[in-house]
Structure formats: structure tokens, C-alpha cells
PDB file of N, CA and C in Angstrom:
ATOM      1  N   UNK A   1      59.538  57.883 181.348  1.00  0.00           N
ATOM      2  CA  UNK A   1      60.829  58.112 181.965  1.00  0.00           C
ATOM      3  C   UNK A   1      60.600  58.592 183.396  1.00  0.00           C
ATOM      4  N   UNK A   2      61.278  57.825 183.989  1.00  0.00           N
ATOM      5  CA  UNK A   2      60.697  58.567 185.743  1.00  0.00           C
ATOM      6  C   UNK A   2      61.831  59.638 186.081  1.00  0.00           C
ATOM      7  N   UNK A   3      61.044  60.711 186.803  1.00  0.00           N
ATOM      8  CA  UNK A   3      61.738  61.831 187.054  1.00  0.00           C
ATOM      9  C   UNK A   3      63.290  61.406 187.967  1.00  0.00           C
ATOM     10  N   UNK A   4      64.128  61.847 187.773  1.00  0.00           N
ATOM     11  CA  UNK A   4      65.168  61.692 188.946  1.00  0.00           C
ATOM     12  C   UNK A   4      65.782  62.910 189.371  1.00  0.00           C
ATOM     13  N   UNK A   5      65.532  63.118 191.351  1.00  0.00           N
ATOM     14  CA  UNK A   5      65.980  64.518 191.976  1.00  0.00           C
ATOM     15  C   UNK A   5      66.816  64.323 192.398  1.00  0.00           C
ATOM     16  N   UNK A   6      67.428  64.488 191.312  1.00  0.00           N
ATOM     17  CA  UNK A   6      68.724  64.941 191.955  1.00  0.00           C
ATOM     18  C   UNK A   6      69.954  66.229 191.553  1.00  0.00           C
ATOM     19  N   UNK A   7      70.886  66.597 191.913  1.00  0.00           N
ATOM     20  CA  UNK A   7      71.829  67.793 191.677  1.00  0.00           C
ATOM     21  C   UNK A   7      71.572  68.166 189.603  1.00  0.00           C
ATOM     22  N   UNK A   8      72.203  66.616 189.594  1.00  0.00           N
ATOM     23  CA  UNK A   8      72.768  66.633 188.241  1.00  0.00           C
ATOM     24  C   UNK A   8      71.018  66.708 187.272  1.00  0.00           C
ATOM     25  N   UNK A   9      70.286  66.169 187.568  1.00  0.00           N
ATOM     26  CA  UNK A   9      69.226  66.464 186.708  1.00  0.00           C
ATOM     27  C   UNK A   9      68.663  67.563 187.041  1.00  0.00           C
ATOM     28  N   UNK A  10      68.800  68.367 187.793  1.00  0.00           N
ATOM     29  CA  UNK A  10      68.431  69.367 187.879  1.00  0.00           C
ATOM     30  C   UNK A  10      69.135  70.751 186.818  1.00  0.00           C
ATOM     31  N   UNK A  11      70.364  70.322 186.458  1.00  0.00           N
ATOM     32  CA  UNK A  11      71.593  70.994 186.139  1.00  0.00           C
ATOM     33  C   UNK A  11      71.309  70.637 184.286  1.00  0.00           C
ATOM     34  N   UNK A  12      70.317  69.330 184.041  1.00  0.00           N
ATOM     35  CA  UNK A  12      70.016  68.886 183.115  1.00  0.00           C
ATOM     36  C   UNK A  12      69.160  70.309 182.122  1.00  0.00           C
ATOM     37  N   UNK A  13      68.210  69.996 183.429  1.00  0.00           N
ATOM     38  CA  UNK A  13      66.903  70.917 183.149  1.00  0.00           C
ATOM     39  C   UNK A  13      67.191  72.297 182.576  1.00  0.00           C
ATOM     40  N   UNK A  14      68.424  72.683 183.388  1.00  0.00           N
ATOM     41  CA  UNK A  14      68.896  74.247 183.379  1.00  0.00           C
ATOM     42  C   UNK A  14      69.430  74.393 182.292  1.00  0.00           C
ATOM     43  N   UNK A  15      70.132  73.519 181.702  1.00  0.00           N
ATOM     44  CA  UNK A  15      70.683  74.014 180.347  1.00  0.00           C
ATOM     45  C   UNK A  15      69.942  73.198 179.363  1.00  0.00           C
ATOM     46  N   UNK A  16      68.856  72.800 179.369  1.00  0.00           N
ATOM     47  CA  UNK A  16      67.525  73.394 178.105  1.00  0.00           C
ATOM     48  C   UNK A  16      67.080  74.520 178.350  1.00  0.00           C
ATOM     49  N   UNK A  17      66.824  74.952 179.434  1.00  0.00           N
ATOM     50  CA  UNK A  17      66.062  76.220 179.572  1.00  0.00           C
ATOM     51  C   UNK A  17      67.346  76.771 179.262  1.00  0.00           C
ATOM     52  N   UNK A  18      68.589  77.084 179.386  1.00  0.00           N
ATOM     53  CA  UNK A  18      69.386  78.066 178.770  1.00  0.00           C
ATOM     54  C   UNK A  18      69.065  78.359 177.525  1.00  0.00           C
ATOM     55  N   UNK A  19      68.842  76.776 176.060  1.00  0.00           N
ATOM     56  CA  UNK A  19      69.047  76.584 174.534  1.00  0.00           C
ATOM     57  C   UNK A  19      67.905  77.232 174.392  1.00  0.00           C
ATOM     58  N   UNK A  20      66.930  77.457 175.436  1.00  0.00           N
ATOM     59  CA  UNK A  20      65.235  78.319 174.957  1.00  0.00           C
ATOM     60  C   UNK A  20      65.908  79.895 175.205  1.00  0.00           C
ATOM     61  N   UNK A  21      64.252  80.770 174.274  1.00  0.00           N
ATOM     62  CA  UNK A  21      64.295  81.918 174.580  1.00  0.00           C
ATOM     63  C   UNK A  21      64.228  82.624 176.132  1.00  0.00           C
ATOM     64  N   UNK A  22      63.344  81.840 176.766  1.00  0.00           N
ATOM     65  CA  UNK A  22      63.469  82.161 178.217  1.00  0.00           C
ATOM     66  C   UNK A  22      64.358  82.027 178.979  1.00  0.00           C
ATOM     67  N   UNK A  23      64.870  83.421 179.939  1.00  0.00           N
ATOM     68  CA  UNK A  23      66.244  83.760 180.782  1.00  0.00           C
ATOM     69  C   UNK A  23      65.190  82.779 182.358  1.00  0.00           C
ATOM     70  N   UNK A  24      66.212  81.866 183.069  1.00  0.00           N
ATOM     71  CA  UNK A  24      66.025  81.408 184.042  1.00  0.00           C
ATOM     72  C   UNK A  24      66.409  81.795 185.755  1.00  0.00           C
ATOM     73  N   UNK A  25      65.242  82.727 186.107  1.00  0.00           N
ATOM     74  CA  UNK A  25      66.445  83.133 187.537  1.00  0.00           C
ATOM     75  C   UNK A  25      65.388  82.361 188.788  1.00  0.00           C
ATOM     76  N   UNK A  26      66.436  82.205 190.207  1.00  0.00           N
ATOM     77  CA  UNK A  26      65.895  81.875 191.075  1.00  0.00           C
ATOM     78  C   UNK A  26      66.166  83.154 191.918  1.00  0.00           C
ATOM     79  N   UNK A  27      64.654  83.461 192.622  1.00  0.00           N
ATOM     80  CA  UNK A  27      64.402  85.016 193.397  1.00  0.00           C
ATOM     81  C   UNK A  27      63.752  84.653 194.523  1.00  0.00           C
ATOM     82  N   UNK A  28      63.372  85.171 195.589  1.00  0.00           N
ATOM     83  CA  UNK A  28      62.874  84.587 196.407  1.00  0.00           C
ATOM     84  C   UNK A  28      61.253  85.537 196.140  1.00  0.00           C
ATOM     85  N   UNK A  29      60.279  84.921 196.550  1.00  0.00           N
ATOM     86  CA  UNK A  29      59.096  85.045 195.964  1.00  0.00           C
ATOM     87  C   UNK A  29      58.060  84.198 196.989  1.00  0.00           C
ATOM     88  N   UNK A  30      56.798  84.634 196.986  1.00  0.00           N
ATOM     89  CA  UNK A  30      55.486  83.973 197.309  1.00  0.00           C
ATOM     90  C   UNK A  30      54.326  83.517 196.426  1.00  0.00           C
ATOM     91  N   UNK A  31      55.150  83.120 195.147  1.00  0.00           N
ATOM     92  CA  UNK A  31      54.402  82.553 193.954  1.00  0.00           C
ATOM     93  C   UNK A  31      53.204  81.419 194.747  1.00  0.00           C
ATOM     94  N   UNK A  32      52.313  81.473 194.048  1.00  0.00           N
ATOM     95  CA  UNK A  32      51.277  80.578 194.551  1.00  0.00           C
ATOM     96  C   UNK A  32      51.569  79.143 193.526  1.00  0.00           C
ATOM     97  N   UNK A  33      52.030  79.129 192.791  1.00  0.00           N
ATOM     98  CA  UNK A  33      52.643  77.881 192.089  1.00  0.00           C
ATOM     99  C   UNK A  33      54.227  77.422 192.328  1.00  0.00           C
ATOM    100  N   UNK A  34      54.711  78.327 193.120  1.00  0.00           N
ATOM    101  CA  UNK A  34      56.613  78.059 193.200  1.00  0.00           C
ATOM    102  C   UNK A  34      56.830  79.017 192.199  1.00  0.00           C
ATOM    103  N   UNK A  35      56.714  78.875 191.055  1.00  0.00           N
ATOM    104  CA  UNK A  35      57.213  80.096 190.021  1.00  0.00           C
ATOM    105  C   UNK A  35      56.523  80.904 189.444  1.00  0.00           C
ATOM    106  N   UNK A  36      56.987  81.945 188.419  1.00  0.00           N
ATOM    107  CA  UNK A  36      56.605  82.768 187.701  1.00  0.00           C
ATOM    108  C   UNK A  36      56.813  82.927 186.032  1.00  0.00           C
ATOM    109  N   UNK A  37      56.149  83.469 185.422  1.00  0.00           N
ATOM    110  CA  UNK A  37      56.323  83.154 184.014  1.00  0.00           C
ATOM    111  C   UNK A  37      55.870  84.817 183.136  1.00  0.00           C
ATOM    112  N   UNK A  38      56.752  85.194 183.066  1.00  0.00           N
ATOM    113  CA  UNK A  38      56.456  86.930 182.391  1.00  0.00           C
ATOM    114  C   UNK A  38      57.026  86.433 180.410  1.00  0.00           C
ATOM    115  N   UNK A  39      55.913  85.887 180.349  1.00  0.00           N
ATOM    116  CA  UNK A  39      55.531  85.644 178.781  1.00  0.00           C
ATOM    117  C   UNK A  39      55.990  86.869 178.030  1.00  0.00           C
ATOM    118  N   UNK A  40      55.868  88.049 178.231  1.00  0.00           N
ATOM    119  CA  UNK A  40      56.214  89.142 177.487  1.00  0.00           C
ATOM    120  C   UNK A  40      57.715  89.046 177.219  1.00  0.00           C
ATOM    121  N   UNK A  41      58.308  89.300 178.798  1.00  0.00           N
ATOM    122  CA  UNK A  41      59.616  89.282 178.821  1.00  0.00           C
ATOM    123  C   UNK A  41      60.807  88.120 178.256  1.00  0.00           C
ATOM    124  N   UNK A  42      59.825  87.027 178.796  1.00  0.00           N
ATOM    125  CA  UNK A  42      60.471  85.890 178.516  1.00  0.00           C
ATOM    126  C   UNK A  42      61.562  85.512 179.672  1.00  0.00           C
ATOM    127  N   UNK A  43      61.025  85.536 180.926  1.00  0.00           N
ATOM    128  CA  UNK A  43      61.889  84.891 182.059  1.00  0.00           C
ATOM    129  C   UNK A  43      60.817  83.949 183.022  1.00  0.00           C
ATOM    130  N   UNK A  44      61.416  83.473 183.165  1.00  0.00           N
ATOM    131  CA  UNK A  44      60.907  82.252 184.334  1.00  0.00           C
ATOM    132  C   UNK A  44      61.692  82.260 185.859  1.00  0.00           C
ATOM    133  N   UNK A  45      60.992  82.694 186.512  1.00  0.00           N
ATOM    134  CA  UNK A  45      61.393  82.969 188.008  1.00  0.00           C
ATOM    135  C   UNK A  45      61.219  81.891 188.707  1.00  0.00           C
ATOM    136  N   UNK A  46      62.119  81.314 189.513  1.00  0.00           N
ATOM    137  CA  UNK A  46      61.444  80.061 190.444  1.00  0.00           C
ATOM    138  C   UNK A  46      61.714  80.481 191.991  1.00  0.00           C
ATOM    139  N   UNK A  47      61.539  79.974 192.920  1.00  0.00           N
ATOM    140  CA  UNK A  47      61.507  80.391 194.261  1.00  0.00           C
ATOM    141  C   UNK A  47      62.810  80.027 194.360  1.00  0.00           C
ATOM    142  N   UNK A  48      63.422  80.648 195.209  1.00  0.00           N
ATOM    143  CA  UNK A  48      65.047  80.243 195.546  1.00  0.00           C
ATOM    144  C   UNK A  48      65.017  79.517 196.551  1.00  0.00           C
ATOM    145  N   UNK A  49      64.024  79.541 197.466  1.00  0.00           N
ATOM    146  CA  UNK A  49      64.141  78.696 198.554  1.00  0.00           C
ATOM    147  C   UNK A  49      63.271  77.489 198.780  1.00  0.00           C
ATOM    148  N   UNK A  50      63.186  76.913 196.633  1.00  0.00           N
ATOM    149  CA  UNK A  50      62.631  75.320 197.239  1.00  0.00           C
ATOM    150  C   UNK A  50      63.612  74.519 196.980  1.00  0.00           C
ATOM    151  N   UNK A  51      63.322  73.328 197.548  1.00  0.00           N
ATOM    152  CA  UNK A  51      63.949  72.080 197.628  1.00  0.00           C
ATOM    153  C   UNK A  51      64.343  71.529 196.053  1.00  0.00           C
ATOM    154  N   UNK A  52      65.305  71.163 195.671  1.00  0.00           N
ATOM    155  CA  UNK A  52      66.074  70.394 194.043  1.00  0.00           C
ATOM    156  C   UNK A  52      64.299  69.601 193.746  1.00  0.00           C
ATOM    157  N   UNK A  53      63.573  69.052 194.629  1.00  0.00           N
ATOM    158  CA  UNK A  53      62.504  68.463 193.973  1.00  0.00           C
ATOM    159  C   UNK A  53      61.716  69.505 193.885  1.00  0.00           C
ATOM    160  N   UNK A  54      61.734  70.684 194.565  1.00  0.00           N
ATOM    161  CA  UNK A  54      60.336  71.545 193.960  1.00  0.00           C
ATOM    162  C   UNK A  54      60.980  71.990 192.917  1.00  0.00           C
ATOM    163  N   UNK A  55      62.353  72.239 192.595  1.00  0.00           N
ATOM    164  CA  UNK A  55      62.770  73.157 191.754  1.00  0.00           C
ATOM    165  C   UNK A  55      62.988  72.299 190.047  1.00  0.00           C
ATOM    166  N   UNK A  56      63.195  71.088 190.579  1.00  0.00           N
ATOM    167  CA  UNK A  56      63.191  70.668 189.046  1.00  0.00           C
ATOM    168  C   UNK A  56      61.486  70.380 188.514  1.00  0.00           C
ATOM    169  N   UNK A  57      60.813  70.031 189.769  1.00  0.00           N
ATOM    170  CA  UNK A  57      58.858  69.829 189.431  1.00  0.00           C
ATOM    171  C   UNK A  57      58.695  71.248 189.101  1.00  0.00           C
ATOM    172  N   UNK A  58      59.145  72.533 189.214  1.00  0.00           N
ATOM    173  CA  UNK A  58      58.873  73.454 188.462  1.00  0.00           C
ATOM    174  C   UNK A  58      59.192  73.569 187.685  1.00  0.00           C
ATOM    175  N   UNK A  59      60.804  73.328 186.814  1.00  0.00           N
ATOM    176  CA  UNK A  59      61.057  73.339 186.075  1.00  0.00           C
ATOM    177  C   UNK A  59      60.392  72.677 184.356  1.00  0.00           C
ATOM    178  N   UNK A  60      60.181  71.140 184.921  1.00  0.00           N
ATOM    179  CA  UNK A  60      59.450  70.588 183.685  1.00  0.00           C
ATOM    180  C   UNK A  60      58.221  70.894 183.809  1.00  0.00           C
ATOM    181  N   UNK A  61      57.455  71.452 184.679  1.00  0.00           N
ATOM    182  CA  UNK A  61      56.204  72.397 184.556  1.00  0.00           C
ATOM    183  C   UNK A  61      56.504  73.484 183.340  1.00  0.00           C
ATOM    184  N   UNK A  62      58.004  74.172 183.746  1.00  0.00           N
ATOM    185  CA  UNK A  62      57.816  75.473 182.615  1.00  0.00           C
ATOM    186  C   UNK A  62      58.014  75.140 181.761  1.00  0.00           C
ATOM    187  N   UNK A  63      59.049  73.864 181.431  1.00  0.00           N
ATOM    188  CA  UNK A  63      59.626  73.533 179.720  1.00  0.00           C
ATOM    189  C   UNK A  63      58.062  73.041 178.826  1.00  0.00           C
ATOM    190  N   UNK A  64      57.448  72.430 179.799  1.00  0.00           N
ATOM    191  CA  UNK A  64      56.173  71.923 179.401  1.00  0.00           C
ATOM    192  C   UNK A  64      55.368  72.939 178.863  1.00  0.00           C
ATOM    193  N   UNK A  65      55.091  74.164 179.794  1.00  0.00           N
ATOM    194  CA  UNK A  65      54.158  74.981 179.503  1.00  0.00           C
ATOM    195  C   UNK A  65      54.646  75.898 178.216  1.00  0.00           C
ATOM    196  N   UNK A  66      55.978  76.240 178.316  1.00  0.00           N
ATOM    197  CA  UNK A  66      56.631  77.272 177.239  1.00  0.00           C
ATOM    198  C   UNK A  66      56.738  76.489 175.895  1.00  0.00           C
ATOM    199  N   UNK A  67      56.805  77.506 174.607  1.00  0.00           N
ATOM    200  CA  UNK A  67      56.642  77.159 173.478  1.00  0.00           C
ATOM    201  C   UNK A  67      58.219  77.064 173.146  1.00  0.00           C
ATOM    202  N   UNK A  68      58.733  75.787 172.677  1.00  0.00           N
ATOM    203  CA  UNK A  68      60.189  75.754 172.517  1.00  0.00           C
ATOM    204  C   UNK A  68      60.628  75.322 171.502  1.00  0.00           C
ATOM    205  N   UNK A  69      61.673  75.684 170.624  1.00  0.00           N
ATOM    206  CA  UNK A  69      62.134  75.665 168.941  1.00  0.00           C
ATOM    207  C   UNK A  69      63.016  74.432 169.744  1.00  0.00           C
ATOM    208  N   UNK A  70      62.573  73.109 169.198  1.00  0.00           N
ATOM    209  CA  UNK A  70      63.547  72.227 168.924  1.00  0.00           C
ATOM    210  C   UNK A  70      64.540  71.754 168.405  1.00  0.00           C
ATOM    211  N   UNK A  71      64.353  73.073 166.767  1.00  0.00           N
ATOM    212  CA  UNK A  71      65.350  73.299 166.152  1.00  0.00           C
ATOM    213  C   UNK A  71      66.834  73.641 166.642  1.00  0.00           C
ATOM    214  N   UNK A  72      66.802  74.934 167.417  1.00  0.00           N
ATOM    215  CA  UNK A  72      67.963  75.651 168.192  1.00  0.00           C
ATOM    216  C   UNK A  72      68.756  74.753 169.561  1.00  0.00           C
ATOM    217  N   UNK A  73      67.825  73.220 169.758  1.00  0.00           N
ATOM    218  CA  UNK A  73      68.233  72.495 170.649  1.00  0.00           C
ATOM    219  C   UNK A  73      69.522  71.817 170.429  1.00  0.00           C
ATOM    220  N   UNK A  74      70.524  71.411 171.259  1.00  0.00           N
ATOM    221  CA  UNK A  74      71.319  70.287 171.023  1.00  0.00           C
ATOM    222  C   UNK A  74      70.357  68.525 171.251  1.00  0.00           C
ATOM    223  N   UNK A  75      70.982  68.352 170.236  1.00  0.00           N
ATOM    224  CA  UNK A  75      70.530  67.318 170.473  1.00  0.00           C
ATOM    225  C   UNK A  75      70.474  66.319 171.271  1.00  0.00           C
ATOM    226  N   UNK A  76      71.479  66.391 172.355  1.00  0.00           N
ATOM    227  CA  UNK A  76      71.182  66.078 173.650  1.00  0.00           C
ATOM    228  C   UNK A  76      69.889  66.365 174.388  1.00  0.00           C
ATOM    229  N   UNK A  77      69.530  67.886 174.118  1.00  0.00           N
ATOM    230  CA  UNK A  77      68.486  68.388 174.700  1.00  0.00           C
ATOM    231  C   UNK A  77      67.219  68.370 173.761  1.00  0.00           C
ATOM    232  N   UNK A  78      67.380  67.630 172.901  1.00  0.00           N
ATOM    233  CA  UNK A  78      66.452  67.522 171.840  1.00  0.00           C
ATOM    234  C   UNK A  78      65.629  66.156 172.722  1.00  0.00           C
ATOM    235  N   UNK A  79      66.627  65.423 172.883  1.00  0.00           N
ATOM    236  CA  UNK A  79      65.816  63.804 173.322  1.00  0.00           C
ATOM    237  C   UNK A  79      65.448  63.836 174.753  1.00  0.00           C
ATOM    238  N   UNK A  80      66.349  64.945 175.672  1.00  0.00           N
ATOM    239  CA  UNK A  80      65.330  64.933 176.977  1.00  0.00           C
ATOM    240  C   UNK A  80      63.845  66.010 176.820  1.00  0.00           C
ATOM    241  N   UNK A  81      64.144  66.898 175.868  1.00  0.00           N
ATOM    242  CA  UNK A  81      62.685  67.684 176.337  1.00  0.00           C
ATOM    243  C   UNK A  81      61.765  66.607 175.559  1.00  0.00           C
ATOM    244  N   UNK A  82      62.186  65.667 174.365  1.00  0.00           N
ATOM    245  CA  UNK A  82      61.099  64.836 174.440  1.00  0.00           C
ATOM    246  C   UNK A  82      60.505  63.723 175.144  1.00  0.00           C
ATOM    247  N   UNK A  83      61.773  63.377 175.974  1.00  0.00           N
ATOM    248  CA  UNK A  83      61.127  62.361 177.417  1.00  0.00           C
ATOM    249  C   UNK A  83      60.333  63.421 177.944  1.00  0.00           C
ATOM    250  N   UNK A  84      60.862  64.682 178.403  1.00  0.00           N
ATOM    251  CA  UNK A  84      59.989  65.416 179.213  1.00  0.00           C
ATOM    252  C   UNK A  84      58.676  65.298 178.428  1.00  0.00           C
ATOM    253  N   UNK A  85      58.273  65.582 177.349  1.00  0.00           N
ATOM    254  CA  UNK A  85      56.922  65.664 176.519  1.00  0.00           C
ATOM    255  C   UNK A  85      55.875  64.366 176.926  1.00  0.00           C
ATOM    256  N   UNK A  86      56.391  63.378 177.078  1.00  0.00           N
ATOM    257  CA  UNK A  86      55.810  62.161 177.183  1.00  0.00           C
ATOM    258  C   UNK A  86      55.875  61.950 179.088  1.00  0.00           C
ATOM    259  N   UNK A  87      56.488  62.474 179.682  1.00  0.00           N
ATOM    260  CA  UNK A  87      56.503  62.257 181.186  1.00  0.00           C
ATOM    261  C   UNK A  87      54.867  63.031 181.616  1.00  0.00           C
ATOM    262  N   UNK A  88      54.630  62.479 182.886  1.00  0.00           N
ATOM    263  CA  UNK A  88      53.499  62.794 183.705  1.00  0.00           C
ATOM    264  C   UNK A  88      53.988  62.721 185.011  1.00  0.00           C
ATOM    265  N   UNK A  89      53.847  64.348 185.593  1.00  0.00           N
ATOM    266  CA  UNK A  89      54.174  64.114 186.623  1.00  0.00           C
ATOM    267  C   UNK A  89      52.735  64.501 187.764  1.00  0.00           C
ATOM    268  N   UNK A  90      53.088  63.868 188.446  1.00  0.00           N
ATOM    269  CA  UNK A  90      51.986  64.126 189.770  1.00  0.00           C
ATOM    270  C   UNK A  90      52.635  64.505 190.648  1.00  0.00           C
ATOM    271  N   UNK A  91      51.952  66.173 191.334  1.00  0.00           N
ATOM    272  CA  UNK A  91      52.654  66.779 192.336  1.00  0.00           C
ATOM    273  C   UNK A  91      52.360  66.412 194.079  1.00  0.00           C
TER     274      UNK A  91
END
């Protein structure tokens, strides 16, 4: 599935990461990856001041990296985090 940057897929992304345990904020930051990931807490920080393409390439970075109950998904969001599963992205 090829990535698409734009508003609305970005808006995609955001409400899977809502159906997960992890709270999603944008902060402004000097992450050496764009974001942050406090595993304990369970939030995912992204830089506030990147671009809809850094911000959704971070995004399926975190859905990727985080452990997520597919169960608690809609099933809407059931069939994109599994395109996401099968996508490869190159940064």
C-alpha cells in the first residue's frame, strides 16, 4: 500500500493511535528521531514542528514499533494497521 501525505491520512493515523493504549501529543522537542516513546507511561510525543510527511513517517514508525490489541480496534482500523504491517517505508 503506498503511503499517502496527506491532511486526511494523517487524521487516519491519529485515530488508531487514539483505539491504542498510547496517549498521542505533539510538543516541540529535539528528538534525534522526530519523536519520543515513554514505554512506561505510554505516550508518544512527536515534534510539533514537522511537516504532515514527517509526522505521519513518524507515526507508522510508532504504530509499527508499539505493541497493539487488535482486538479493541475498529475494524476500520483493524485493516489499515494491517496495510501498515505489510508497508515498507524508506525515510
Amino acid at each position: 500500500m503506498p503511503v499517502k501525505y496527506s491532511k486526511q491520512y494523517l487524521h487516519k493515523l491519529e485515530d488508531l493511535m487514539a483505539e491504542t493504549d498510547f496517549i498521542l501529543r505533539y510538543e516541540k522537542g529535539s528528538f534525534k528521531s522526530g519523536y519520543c516513546l515513554l514505554n512506561s507511561k505510554k505516550v508518544a510525543i512527536i515534534n510539533k514542528y514537522f511537516t504532515h510527511e514527517g509526522k505521519i513517517n513518524c507515526l507508522i514508525d510508532i504504530i509499527k514499533s508499539i505493541k497493539v490489541d487488535t482486538d479493541k480496534l475498529s475494524p476500520k482500523n483493524q485493516s489499515l494497521f494491517l496495510e501498515l504491517s505489510q508497508t515498507d517505508i524508506a525515510f
